[in-house]
ModelCIF file with pLDDT and N, C-alpha, C, O atoms, coordinates in Angstrom:
data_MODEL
#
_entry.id   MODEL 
#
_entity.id                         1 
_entity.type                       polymer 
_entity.pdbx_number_of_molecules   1 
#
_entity_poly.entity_id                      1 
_entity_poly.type                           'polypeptide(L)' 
_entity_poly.nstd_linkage                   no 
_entity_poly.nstd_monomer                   no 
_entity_poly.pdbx_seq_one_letter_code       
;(UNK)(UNK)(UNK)(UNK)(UNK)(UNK)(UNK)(UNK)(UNK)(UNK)(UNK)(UNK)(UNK)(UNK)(UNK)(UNK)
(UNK)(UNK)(UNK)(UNK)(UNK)(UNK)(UNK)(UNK)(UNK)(UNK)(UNK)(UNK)(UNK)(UNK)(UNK)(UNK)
(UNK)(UNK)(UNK)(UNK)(UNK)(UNK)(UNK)
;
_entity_poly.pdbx_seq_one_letter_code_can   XXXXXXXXXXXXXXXXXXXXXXXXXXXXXXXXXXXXXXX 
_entity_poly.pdbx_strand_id                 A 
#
loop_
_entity_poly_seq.entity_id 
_entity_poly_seq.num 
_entity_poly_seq.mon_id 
_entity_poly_seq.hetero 
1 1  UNK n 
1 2  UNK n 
1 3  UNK n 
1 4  UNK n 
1 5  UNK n 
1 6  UNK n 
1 7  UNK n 
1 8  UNK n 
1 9  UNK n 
1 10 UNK n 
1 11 UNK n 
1 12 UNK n 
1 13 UNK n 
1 14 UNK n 
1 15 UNK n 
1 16 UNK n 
1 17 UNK n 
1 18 UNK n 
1 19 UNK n 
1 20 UNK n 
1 21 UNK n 
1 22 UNK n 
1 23 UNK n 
1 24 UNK n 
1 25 UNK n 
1 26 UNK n 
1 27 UNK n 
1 28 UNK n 
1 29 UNK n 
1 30 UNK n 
1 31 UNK n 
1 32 UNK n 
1 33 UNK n 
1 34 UNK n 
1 35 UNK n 
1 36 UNK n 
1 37 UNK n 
1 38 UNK n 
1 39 UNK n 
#
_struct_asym.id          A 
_struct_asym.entity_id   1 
#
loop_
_ma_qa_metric.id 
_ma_qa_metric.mode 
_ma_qa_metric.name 
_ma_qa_metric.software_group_id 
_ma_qa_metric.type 
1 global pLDDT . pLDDT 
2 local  pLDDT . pLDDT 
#
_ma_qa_metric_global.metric_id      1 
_ma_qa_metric_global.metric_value   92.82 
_ma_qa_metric_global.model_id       1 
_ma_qa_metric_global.ordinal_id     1 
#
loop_
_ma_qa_metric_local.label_asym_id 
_ma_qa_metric_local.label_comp_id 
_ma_qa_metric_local.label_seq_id 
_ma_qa_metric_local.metric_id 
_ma_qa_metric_local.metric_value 
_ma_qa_metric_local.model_id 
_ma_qa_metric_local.ordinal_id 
A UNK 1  2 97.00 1 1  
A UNK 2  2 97.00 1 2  
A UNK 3  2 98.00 1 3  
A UNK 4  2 98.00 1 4  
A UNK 5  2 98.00 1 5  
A UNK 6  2 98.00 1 6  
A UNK 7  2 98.00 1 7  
A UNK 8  2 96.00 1 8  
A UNK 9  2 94.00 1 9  
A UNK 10 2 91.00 1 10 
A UNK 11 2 85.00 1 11 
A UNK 12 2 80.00 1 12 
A UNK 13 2 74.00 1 13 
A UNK 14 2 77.00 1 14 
A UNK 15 2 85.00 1 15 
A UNK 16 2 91.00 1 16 
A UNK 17 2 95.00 1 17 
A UNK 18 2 97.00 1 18 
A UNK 19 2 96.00 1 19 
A UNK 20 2 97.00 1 20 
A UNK 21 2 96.00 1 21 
A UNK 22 2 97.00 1 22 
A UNK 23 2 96.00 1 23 
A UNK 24 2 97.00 1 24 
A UNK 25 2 95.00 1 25 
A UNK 26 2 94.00 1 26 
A UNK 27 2 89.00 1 27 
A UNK 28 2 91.00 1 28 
A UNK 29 2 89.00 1 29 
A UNK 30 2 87.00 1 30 
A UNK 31 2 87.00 1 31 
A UNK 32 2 91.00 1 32 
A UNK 33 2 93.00 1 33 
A UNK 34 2 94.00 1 34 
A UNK 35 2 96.00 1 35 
A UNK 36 2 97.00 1 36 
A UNK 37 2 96.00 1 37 
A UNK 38 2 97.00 1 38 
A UNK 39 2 96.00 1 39 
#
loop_
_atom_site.group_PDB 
_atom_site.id 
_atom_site.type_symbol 
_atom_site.label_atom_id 
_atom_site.label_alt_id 
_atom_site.label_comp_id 
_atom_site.label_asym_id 
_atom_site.label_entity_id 
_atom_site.label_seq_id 
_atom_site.pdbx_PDB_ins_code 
_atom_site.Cartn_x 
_atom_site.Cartn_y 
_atom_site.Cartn_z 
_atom_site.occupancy 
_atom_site.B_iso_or_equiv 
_atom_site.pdbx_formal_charge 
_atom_site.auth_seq_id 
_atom_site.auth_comp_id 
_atom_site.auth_asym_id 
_atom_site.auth_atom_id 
_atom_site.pdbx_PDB_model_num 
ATOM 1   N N  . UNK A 1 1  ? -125.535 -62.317 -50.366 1.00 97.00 ? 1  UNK A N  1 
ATOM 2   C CA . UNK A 1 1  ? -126.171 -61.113 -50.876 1.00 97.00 ? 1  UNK A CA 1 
ATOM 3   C C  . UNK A 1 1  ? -125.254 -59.910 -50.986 1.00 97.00 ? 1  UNK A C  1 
ATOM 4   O O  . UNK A 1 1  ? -125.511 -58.710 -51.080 1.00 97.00 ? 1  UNK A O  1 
ATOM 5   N N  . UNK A 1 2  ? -124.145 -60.557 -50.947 1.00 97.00 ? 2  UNK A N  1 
ATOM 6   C CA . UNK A 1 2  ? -123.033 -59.399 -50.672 1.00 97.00 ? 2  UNK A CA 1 
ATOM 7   C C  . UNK A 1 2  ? -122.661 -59.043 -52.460 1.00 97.00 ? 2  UNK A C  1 
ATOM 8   O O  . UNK A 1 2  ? -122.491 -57.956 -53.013 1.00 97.00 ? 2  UNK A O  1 
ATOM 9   N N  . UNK A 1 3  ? -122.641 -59.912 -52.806 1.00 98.00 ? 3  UNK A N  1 
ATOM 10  C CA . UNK A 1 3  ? -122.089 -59.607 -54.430 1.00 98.00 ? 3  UNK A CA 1 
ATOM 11  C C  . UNK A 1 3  ? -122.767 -59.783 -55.436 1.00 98.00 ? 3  UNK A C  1 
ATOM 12  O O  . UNK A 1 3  ? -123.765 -60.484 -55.265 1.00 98.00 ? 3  UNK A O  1 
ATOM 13  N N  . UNK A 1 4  ? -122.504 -59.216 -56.910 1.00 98.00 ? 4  UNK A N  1 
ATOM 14  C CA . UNK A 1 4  ? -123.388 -59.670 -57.726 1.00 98.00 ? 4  UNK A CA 1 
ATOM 15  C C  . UNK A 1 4  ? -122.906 -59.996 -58.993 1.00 98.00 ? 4  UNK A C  1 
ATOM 16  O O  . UNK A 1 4  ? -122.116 -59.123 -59.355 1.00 98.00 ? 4  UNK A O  1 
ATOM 17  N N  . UNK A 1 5  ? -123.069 -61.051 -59.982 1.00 98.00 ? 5  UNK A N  1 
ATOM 18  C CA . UNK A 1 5  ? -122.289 -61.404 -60.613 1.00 98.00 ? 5  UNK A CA 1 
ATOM 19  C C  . UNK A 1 5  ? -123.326 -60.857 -62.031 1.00 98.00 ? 5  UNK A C  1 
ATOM 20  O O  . UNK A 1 5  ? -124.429 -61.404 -62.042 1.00 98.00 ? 5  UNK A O  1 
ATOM 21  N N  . UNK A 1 6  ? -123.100 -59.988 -63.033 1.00 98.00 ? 6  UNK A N  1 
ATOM 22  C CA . UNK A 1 6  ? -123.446 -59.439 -64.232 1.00 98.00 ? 6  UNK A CA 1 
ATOM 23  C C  . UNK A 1 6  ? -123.058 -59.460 -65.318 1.00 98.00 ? 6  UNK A C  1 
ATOM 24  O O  . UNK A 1 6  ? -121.972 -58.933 -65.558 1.00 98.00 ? 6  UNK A O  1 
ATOM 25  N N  . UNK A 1 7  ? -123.946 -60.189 -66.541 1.00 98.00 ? 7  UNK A N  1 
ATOM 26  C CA . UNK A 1 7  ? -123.968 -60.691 -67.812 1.00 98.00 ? 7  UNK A CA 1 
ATOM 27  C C  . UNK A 1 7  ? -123.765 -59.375 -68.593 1.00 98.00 ? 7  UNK A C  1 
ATOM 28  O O  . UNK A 1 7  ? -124.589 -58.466 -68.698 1.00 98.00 ? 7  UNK A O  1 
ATOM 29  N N  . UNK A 1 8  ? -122.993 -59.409 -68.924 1.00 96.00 ? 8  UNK A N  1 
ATOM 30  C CA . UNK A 1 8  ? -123.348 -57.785 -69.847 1.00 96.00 ? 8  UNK A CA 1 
ATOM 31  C C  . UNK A 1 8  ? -122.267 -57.340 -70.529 1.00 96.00 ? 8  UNK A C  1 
ATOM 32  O O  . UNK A 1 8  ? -121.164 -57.582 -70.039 1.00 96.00 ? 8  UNK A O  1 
ATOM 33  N N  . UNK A 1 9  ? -122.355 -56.534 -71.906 1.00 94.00 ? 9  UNK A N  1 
ATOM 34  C CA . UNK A 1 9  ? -121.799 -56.233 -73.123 1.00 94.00 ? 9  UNK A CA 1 
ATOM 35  C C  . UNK A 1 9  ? -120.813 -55.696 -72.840 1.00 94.00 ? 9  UNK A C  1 
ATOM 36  O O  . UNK A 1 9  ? -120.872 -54.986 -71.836 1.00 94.00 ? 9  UNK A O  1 
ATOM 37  N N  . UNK A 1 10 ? -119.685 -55.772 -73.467 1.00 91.00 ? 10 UNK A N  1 
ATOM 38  C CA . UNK A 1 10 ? -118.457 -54.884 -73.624 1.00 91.00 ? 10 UNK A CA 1 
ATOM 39  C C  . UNK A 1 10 ? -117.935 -54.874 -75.006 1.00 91.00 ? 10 UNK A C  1 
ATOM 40  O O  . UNK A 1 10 ? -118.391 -55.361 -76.041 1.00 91.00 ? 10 UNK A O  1 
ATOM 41  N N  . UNK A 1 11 ? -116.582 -54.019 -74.699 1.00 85.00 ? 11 UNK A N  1 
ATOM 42  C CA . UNK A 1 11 ? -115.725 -53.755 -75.816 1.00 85.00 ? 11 UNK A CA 1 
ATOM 43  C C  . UNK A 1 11 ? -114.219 -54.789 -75.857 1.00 85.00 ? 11 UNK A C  1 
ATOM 44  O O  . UNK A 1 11 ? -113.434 -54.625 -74.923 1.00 85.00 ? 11 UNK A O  1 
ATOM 45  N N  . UNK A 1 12 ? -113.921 -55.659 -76.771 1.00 80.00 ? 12 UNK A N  1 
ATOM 46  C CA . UNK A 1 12 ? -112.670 -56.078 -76.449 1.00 80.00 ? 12 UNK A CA 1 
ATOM 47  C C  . UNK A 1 12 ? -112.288 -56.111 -77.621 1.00 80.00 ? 12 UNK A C  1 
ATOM 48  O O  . UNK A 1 12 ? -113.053 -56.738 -78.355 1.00 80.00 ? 12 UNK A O  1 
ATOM 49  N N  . UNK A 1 13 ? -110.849 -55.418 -78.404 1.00 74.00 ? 13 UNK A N  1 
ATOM 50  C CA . UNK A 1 13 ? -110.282 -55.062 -79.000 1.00 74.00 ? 13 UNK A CA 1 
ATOM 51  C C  . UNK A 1 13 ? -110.717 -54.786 -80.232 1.00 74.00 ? 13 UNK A C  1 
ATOM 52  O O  . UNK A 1 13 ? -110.347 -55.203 -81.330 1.00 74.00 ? 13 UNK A O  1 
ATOM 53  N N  . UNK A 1 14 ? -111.903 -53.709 -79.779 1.00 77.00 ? 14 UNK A N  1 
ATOM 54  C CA . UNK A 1 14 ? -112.770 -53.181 -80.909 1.00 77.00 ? 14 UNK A CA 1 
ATOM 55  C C  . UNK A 1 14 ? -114.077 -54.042 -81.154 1.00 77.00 ? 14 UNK A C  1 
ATOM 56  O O  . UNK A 1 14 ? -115.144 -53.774 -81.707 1.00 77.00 ? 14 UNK A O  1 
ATOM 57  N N  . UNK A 1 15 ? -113.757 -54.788 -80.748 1.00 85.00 ? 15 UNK A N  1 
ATOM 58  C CA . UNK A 1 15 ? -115.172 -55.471 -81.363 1.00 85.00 ? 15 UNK A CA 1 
ATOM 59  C C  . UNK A 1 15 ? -116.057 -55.924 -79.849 1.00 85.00 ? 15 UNK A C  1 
ATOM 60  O O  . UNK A 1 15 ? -115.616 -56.040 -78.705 1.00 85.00 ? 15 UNK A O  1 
ATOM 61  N N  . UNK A 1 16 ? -117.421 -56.108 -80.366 1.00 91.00 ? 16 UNK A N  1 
ATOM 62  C CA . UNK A 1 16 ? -118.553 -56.288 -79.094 1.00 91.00 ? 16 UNK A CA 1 
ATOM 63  C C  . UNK A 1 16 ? -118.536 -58.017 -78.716 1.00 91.00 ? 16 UNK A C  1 
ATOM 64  O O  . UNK A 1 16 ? -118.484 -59.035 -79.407 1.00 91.00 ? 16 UNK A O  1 
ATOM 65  N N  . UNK A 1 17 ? -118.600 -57.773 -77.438 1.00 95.00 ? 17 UNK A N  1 
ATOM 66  C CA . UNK A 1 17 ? -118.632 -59.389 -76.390 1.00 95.00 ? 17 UNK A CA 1 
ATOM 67  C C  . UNK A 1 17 ? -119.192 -59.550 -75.440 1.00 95.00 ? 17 UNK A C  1 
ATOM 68  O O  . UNK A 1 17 ? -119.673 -58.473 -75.087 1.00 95.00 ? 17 UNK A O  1 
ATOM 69  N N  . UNK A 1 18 ? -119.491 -60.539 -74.590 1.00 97.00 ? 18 UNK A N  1 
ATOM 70  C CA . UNK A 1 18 ? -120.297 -60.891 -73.671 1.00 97.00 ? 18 UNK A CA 1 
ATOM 71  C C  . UNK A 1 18 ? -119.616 -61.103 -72.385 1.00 97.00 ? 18 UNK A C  1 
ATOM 72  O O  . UNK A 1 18 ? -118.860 -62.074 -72.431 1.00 97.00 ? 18 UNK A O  1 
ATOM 73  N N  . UNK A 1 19 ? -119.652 -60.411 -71.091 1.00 96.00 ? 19 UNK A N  1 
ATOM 74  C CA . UNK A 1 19 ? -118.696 -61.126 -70.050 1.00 96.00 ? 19 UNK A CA 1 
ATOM 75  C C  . UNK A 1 19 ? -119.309 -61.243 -69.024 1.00 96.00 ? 19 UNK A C  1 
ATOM 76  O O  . UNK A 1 19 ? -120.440 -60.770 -68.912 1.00 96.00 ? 19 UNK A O  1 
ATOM 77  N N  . UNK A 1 20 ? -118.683 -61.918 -68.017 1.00 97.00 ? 20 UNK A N  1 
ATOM 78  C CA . UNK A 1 20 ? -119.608 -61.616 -66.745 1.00 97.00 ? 20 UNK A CA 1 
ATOM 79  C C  . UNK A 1 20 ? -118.650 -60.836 -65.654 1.00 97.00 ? 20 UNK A C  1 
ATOM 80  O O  . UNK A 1 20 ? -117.512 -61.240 -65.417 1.00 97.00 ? 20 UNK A O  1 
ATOM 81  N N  . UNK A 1 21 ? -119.322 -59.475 -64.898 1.00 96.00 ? 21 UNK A N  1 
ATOM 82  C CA . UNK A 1 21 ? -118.439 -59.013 -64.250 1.00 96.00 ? 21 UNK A CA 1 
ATOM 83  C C  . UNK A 1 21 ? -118.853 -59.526 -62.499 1.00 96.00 ? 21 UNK A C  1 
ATOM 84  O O  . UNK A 1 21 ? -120.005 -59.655 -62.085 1.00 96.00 ? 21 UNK A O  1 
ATOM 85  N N  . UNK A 1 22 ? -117.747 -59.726 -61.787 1.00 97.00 ? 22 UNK A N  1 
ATOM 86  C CA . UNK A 1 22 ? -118.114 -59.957 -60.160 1.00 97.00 ? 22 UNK A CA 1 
ATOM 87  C C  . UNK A 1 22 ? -118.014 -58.987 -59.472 1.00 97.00 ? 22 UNK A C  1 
ATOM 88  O O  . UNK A 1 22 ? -116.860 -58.662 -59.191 1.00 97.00 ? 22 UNK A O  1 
ATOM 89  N N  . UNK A 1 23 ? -118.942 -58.292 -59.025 1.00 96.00 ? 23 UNK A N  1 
ATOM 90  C CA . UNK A 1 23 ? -119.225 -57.202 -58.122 1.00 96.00 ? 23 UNK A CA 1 
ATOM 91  C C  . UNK A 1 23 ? -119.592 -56.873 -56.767 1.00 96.00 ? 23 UNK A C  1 
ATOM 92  O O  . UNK A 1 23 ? -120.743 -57.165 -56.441 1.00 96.00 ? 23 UNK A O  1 
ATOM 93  N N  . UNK A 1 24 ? -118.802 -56.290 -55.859 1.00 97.00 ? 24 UNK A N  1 
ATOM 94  C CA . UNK A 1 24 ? -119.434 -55.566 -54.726 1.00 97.00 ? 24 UNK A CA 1 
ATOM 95  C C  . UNK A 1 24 ? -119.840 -54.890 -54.465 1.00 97.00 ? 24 UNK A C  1 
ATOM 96  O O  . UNK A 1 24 ? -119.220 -53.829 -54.393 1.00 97.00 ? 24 UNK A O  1 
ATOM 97  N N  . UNK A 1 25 ? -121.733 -54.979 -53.980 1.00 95.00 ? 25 UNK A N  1 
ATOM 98  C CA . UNK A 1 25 ? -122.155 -54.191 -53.486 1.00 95.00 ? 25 UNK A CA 1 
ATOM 99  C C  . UNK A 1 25 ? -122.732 -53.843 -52.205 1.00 95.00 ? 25 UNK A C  1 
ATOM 100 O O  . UNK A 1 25 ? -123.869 -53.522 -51.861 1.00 95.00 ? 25 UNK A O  1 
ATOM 101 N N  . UNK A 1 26 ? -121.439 -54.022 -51.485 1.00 94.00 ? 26 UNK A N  1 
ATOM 102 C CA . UNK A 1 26 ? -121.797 -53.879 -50.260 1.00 94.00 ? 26 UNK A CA 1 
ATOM 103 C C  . UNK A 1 26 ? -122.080 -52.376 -49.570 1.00 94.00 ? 26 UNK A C  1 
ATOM 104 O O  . UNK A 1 26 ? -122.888 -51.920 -48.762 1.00 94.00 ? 26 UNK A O  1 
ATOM 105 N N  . UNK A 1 27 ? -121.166 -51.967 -50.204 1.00 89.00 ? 27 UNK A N  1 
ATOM 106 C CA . UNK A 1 27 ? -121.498 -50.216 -50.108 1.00 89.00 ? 27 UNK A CA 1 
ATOM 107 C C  . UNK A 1 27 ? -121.609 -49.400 -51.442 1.00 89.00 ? 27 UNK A C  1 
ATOM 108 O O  . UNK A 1 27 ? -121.062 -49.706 -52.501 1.00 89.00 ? 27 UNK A O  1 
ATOM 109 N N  . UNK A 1 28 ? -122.278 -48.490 -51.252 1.00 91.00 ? 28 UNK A N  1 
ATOM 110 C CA . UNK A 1 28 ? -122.887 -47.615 -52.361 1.00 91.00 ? 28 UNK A CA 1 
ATOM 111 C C  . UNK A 1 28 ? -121.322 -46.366 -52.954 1.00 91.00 ? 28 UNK A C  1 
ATOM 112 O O  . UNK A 1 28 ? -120.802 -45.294 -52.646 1.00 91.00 ? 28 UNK A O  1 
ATOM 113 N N  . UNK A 1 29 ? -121.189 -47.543 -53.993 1.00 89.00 ? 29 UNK A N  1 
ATOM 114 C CA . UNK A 1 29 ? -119.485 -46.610 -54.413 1.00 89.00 ? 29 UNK A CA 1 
ATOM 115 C C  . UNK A 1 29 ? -119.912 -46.179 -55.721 1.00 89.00 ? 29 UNK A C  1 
ATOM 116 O O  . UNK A 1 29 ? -120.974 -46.524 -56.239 1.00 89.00 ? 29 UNK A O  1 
ATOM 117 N N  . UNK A 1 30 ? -119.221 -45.562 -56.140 1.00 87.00 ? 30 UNK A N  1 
ATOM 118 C CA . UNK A 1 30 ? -119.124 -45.239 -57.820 1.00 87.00 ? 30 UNK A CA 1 
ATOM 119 C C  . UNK A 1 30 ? -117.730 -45.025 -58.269 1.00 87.00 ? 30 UNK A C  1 
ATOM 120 O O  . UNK A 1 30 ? -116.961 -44.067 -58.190 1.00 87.00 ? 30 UNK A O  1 
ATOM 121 N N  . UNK A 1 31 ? -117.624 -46.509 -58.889 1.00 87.00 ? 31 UNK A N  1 
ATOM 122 C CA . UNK A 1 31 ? -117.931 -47.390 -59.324 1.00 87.00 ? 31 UNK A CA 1 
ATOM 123 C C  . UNK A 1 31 ? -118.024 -48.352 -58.579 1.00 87.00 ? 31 UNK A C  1 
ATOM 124 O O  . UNK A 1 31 ? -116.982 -48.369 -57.923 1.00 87.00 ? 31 UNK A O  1 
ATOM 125 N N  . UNK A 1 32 ? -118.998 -49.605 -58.134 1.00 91.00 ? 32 UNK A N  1 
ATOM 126 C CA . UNK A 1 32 ? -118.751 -50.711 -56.731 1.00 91.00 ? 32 UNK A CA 1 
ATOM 127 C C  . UNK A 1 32 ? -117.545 -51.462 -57.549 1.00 91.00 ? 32 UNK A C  1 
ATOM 128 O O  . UNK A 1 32 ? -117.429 -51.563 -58.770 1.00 91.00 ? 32 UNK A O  1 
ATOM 129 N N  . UNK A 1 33 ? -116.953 -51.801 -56.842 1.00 93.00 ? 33 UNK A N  1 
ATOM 130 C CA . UNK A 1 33 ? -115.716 -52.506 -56.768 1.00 93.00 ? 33 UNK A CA 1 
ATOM 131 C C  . UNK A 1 33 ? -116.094 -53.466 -57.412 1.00 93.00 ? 33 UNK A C  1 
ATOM 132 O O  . UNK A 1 33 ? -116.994 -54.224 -57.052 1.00 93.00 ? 33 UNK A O  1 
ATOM 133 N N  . UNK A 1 34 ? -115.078 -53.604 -59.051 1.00 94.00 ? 34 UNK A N  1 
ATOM 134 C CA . UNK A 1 34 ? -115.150 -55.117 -59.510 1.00 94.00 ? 34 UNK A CA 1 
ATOM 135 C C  . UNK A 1 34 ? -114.229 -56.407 -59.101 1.00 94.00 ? 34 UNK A C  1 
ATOM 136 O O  . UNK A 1 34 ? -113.012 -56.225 -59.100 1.00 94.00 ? 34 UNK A O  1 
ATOM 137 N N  . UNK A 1 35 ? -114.612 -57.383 -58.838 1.00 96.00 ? 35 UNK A N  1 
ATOM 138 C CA . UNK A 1 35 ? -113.830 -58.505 -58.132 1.00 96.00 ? 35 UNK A CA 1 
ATOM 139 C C  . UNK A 1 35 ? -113.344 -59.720 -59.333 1.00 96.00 ? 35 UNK A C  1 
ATOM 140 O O  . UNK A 1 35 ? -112.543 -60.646 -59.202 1.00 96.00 ? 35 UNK A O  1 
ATOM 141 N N  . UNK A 1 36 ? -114.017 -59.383 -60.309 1.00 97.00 ? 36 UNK A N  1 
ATOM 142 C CA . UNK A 1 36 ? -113.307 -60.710 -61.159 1.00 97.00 ? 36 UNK A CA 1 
ATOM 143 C C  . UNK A 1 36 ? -114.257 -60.317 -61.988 1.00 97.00 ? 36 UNK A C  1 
ATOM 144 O O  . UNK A 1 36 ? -115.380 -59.848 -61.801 1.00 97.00 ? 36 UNK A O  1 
ATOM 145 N N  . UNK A 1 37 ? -113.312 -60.718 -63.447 1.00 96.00 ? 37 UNK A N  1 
ATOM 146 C CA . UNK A 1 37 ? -114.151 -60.872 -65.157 1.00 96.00 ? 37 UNK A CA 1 
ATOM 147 C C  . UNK A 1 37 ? -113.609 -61.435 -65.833 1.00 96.00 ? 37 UNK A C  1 
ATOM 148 O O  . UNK A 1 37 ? -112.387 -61.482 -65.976 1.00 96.00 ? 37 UNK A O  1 
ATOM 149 N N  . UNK A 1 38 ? -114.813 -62.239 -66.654 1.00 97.00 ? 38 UNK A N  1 
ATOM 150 C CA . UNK A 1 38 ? -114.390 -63.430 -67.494 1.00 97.00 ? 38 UNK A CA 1 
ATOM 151 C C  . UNK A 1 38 ? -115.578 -63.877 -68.225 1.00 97.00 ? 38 UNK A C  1 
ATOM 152 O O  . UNK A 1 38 ? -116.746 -63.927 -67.841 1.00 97.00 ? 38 UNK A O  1 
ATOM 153 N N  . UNK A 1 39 ? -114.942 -64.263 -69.605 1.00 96.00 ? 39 UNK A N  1 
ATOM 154 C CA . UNK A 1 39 ? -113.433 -64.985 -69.547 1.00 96.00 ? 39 UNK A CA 1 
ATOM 155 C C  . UNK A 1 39 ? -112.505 -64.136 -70.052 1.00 96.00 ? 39 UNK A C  1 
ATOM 156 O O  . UNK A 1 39 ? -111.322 -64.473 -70.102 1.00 96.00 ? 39 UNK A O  1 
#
């Protein structure tokens, strides 16, 4: 329950894509710490 892994839109070299980002939210940061994205 420590992390959370999120489907969601971005920008990659101009044009729109799908990624998944790996996130910690163990503490309340801004921005929580991303741990891995892909692909």
């Amino acid at each position: 329950g420590n992390r959370l892994a999120i489907l969601r839109q971005a920008y990659d070299a101009d044009r729109h894509v799908e990624l998944i980002h790996l996130i910690d939210i163990t503490r309340c940061s801004d921005p929580p710490p991303r741990l891995d994205e892909f692909p």
